[in-house]
N, C-alpha and C. Protein backbone atom coordinates (compact mmCIF):
# COMPACT_ATOMS: atom_id res chain seq x y z
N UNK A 1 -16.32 21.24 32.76
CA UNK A 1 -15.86 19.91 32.39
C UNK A 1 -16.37 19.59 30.97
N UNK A 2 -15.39 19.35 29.93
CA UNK A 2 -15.67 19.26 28.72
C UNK A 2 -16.11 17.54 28.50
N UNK A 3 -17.60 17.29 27.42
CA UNK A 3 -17.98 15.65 27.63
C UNK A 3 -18.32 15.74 26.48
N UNK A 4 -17.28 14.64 25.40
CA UNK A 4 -18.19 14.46 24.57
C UNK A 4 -18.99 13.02 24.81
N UNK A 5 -20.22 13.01 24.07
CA UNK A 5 -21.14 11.78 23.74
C UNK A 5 -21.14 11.62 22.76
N UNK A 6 -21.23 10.16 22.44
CA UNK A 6 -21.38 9.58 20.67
C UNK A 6 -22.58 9.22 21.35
N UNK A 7 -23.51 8.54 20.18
CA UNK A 7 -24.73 7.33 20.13
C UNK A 7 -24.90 7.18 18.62
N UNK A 8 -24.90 6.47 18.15
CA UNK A 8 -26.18 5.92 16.93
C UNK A 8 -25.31 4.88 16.17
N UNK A 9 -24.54 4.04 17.06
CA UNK A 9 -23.79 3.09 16.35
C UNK A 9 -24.88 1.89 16.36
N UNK A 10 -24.12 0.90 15.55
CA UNK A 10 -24.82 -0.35 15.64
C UNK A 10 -24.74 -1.47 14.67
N UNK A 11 -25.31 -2.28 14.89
CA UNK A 11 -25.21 -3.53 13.72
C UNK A 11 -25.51 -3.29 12.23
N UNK A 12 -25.33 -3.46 11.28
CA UNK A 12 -25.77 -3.29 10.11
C UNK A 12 -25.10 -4.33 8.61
N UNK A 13 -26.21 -4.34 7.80
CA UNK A 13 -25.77 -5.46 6.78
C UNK A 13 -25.02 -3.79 5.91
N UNK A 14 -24.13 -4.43 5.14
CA UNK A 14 -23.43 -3.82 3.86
C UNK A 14 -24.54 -3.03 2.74
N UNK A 15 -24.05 -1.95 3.03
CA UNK A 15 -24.95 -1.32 1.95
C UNK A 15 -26.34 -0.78 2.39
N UNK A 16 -26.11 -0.70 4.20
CA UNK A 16 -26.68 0.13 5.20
C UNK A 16 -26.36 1.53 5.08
N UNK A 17 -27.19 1.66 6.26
CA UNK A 17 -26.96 3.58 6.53
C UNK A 17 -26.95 3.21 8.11
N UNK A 18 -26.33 4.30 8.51
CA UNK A 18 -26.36 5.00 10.23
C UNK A 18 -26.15 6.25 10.17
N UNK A 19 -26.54 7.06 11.12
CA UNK A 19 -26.22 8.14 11.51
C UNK A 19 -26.06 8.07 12.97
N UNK A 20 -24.62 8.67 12.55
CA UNK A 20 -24.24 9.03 14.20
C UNK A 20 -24.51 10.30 14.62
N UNK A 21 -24.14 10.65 16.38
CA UNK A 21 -24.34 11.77 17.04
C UNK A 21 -22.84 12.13 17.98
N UNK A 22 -22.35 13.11 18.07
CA UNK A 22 -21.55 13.48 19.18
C UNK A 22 -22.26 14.60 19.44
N UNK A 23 -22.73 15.17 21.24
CA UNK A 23 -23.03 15.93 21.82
C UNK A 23 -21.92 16.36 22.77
N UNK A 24 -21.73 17.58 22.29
CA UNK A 24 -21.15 18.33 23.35
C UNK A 24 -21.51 19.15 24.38
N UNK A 25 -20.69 19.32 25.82
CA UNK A 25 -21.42 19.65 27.01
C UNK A 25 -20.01 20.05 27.36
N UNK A 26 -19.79 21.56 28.24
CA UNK A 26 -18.92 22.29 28.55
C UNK A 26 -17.63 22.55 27.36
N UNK A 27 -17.96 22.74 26.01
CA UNK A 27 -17.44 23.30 25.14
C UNK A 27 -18.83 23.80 23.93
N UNK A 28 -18.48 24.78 23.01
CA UNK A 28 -18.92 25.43 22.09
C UNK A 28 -18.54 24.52 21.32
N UNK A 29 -19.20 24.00 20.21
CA UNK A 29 -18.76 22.90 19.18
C UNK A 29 -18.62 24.94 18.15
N UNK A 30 -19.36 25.39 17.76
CA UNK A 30 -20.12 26.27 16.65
C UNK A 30 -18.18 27.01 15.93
N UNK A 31 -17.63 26.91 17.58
CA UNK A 31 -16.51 27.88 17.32
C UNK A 31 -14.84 27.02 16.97
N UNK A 32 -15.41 25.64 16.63
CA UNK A 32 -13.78 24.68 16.69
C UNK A 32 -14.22 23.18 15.94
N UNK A 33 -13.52 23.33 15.14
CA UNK A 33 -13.59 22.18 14.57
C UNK A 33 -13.88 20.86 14.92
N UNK A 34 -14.63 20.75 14.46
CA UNK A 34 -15.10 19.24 15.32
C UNK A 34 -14.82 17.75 14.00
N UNK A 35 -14.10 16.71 14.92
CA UNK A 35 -13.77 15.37 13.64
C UNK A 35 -14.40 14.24 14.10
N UNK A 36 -14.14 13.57 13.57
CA UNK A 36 -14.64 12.04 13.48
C UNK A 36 -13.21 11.08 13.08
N UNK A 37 -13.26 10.55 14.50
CA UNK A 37 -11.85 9.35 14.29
C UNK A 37 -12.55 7.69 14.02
N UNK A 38 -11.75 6.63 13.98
CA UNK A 38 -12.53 5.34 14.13
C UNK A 38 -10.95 4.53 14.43
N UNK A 39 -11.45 3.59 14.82
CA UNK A 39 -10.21 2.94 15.46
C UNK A 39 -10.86 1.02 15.16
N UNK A 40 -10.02 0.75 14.14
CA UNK A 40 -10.75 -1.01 14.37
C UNK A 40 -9.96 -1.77 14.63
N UNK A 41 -10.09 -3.15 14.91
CA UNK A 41 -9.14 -3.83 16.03
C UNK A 41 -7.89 -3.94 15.78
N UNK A 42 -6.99 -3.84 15.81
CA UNK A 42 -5.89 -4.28 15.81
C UNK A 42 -5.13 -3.14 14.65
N UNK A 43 -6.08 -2.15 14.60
CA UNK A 43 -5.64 -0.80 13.41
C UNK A 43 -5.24 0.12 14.45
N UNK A 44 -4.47 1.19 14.33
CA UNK A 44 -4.10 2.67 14.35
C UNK A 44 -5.41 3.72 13.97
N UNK A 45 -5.95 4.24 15.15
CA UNK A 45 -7.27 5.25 14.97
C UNK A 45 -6.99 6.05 14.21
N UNK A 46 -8.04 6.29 12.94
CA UNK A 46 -7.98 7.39 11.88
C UNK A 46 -8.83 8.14 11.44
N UNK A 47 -8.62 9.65 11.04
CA UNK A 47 -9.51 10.53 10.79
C UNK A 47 -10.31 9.94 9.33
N UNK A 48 -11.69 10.32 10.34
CA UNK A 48 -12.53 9.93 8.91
C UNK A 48 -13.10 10.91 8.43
N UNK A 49 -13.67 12.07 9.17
CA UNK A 49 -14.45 13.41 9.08
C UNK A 49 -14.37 14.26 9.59
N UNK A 50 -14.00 15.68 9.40
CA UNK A 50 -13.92 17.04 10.15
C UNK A 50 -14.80 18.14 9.41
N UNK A 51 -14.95 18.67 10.15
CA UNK A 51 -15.91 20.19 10.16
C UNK A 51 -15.43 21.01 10.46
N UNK A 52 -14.64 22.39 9.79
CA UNK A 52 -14.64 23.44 10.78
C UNK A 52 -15.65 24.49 11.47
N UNK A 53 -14.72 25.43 11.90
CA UNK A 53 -16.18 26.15 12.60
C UNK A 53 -16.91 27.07 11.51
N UNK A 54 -15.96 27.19 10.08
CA UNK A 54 -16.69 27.56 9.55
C UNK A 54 -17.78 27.19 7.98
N UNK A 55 -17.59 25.43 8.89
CA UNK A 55 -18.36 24.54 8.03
C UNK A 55 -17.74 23.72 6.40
N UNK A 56 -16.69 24.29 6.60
CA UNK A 56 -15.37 23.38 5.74
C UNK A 56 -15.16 22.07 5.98
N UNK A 57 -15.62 21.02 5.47
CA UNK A 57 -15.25 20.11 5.49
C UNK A 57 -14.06 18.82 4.94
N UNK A 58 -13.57 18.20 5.30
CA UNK A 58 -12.98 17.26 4.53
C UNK A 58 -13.05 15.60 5.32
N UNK A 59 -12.29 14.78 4.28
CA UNK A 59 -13.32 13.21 4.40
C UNK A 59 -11.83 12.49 4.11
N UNK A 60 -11.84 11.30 4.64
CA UNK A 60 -10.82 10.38 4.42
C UNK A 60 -11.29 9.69 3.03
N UNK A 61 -10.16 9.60 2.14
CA UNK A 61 -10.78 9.16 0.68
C UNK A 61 -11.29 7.63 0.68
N UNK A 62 -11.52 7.07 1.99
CA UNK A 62 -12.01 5.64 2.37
C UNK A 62 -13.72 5.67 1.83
N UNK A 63 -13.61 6.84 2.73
CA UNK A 63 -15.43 7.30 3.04
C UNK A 63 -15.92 8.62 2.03
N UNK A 64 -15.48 9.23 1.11
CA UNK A 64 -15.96 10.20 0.46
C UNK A 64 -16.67 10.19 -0.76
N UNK A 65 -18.12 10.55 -0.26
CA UNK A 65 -18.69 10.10 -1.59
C UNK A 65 -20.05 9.51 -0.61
N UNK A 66 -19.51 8.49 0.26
CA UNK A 66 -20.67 7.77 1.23
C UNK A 66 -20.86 8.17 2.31
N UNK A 67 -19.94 8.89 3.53
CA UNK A 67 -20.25 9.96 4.50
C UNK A 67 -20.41 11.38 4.62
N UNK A 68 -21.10 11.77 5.51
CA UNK A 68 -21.14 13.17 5.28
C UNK A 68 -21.01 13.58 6.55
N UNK A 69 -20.71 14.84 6.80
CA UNK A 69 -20.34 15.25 8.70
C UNK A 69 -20.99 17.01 8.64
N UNK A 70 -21.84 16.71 9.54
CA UNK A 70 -23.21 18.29 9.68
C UNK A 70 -22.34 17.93 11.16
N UNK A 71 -23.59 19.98 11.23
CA UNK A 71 -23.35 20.19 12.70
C UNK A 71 -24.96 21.37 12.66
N UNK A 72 -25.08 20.85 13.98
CA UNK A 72 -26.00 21.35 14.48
C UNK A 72 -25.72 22.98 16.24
N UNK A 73 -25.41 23.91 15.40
CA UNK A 73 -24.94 24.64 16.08
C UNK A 73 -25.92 24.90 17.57
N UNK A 74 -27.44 24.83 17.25
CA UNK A 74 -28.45 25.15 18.09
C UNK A 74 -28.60 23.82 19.09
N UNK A 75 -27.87 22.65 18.71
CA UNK A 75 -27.93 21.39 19.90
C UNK A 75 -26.49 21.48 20.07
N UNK A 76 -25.46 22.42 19.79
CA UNK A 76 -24.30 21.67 19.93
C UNK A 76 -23.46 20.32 19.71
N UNK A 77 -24.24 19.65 18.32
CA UNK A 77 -24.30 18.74 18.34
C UNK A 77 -23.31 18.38 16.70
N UNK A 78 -22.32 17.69 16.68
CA UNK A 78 -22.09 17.07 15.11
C UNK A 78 -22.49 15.37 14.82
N UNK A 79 -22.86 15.55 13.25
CA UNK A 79 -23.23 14.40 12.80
C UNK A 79 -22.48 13.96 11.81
N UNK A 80 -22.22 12.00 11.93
CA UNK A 80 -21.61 11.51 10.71
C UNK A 80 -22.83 10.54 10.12
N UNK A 81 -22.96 10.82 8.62
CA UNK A 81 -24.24 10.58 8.28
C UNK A 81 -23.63 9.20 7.24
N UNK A 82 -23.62 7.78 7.26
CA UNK A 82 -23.01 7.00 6.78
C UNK A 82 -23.82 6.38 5.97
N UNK A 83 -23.50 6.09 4.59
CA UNK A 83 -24.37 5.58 3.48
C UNK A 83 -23.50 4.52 3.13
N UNK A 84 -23.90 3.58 2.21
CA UNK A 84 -23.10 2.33 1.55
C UNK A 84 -22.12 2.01 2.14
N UNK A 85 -22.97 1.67 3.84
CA UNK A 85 -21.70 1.22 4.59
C UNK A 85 -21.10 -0.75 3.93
N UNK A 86 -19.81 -0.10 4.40
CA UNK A 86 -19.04 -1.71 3.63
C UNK A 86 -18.45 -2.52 5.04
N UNK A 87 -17.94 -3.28 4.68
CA UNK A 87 -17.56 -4.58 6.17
C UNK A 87 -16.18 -3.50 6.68
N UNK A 88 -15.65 -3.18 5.90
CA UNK A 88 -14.25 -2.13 6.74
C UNK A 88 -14.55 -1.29 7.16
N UNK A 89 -15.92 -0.67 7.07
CA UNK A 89 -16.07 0.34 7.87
C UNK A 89 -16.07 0.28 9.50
N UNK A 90 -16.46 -1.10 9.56
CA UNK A 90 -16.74 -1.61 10.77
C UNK A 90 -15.14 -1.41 11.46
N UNK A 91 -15.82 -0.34 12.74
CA UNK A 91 -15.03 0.01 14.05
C UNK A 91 -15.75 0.65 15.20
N UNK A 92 -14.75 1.17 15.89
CA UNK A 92 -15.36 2.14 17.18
C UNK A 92 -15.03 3.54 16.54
N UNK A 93 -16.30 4.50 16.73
CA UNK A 93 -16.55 5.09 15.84
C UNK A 93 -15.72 6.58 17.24
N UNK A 94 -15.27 7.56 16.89
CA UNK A 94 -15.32 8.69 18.39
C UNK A 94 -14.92 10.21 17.75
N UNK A 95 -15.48 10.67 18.71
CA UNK A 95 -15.91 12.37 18.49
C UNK A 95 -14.35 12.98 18.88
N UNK A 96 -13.94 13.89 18.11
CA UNK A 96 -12.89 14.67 18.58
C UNK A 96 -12.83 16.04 18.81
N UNK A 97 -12.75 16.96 19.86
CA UNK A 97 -12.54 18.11 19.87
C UNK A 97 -11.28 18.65 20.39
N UNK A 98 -11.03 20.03 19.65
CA UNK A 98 -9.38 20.32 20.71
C UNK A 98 -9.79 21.69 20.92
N UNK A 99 -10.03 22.05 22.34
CA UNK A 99 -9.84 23.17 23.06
C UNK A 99 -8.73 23.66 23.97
N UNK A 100 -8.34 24.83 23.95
CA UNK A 100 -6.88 25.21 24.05
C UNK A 100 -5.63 24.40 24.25
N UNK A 101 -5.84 23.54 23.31
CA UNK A 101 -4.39 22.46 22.90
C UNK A 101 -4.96 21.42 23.87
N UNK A 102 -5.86 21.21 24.29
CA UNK A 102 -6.45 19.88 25.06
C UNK A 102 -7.09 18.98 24.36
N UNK A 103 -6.66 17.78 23.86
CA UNK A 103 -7.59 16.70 23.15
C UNK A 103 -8.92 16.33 23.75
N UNK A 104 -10.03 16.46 23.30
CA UNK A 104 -11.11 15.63 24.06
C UNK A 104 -11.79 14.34 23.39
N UNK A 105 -11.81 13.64 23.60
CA UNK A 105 -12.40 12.17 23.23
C UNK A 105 -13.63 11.97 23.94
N UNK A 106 -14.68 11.21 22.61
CA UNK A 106 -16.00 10.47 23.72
C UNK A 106 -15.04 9.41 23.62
N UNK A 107 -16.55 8.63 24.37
CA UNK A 107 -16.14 7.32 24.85
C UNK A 107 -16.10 6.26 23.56
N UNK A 108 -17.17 6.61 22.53
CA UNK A 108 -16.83 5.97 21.41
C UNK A 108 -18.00 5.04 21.24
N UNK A 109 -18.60 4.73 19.78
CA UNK A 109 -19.51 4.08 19.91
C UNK A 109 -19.19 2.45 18.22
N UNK A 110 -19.69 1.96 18.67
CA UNK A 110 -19.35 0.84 17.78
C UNK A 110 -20.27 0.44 17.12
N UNK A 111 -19.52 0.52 15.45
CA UNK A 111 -20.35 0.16 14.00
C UNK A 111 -19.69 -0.90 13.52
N UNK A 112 -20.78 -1.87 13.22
CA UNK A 112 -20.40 -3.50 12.73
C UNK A 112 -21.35 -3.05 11.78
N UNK A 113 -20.74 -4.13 10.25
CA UNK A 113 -21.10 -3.79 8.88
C UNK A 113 -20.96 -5.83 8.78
N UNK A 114 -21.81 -6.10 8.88
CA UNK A 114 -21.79 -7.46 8.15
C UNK A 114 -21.88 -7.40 6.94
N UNK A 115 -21.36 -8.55 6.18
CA UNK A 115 -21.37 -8.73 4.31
C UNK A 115 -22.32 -9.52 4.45
């Protein structure tokens, strides 16, 4: 049973930092690209960060420059590392993996950016 987990969302003034976490459990993150979607209210969920497996990255030109997306092959674990967060950043933040044409979604964790 494939699970992802987010954690490390949270409140923050403008011109904060967070770092998030997605942990994976019954998939290999090391061997498949792993992204970062966000979805804010009343928006259409969009890619903000991907990794491939062989550490290629790319960034939505929203966030490039101020996020960054690691992976931790030995926890199975990817990170979105968020700097000069701004008030639009603010959404529900969620982990994406696709194993043999199967979407997997966490549950999603939520970043508020007050001005």
């Amino acid at each position: 049973q494939v699970q992802l987990v987010e954690s490390g969302g949270g409140l923050v003034q403008a011109g904060g930092s967070l770092r998030l976490s997605c942990a994976g459990s019954g998939i290999t993150f090391s061997i498949r690209t792993i992204s970062w979607y966000r979805q804010a209210p009343g928006k259409q969920r969009e890619l903000v960060a991907a990794i491939s497996s062989g550490g290629s990255t790319n960034y939505a030109d929203s966030v490039k420059g101020r996020f960054t997306i690691s992976r931790d092959n030995a926890k199975n674990t990817v990170y979105l590392q968020m700097n000069s967060l701004k008030p639009e950043d603010t959404a529900v933040y969620y982990c994406n993996a696709v194993r043999y044409a199967n979407n997997y979604w966490g549950q999603g964790t939520q970043v508020t950016v007050s001005s």
